[in-house]
Protein backbone atom coordinates (compact mmCIF):
# COMPACT_ATOMS: atom_id res chain seq x y z
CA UNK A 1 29.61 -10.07 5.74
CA UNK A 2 27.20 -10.04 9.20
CA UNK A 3 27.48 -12.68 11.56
CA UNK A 4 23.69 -13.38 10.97
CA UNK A 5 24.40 -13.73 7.09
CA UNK A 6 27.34 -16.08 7.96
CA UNK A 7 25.24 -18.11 9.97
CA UNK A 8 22.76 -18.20 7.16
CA UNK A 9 24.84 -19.06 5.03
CA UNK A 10 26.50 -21.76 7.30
CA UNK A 11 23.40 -23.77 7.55
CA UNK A 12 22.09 -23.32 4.09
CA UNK A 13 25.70 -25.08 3.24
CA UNK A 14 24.56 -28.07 4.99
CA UNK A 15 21.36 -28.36 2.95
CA UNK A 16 20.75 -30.77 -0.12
CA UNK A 17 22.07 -28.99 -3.43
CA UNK A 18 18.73 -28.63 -4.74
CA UNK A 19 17.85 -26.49 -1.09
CA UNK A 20 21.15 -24.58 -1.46
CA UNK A 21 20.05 -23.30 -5.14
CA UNK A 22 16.72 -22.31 -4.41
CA UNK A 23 17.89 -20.49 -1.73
CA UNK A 24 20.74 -18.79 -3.68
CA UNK A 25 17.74 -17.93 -6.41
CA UNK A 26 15.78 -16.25 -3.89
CA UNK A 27 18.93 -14.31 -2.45
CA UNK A 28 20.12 -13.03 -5.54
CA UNK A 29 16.20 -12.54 -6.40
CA UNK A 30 15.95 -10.34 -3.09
CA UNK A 31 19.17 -8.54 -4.10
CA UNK A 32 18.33 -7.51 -7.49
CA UNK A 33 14.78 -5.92 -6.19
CA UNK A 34 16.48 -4.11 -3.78
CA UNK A 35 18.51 -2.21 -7.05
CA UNK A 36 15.58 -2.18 -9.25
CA UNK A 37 13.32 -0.44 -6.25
CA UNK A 38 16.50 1.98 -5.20
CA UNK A 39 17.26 3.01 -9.02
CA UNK A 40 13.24 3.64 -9.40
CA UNK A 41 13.19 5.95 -6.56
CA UNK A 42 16.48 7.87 -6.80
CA UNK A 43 14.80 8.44 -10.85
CA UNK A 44 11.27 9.49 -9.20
CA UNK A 45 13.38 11.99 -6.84
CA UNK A 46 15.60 13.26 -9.44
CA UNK A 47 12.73 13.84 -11.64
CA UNK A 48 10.31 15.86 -9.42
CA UNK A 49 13.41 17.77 -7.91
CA UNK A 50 14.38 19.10 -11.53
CA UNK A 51 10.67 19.93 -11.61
CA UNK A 52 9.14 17.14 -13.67
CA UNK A 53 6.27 16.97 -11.77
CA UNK A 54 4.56 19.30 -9.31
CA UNK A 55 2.08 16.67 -8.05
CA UNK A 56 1.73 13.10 -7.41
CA UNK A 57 -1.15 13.26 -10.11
CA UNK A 58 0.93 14.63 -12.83
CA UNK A 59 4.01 11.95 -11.46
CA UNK A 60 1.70 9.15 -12.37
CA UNK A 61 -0.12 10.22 -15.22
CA UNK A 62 3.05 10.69 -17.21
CA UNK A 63 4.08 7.03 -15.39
CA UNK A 64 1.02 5.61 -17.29
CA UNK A 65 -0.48 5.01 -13.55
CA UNK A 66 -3.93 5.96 -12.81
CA UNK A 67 -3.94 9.21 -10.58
CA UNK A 68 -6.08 8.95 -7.27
């Protein structure tokens, strides 16, 4: 653990209960977009390096996103 998370964590310690599990819902929150965005991409890179797609348009149509 970094010194700045242990510091974090420190004061959050020294917060009401009701403070300390907000702030533990937003952490583990934070956390579990950071694995939902990295597991997206490394699928999106995957994809268009096996040759999926050839262009963004073709990426997002077959995403269901509008193409720009």
């Amino acid at each position: 653990m970094t010194a700045l998370l242990e510091r974090a964590i420190a004061k959050a310690s020294a917060l009401p209960e009701k403070e300390q599990e907000a702030i533990g819902a937003l952490i583990l929150e934070e956390i579990a977009d950071i694995h939902a965005y990295d597991a997206l991409h490394d699928r999106a890179h995957s994809e268009i390096a096996a040759g999926h797609f050839s262009t963004l348009k073709s990426y997002r149509s077959r995403r269901g996103r509008k193409a720009k």
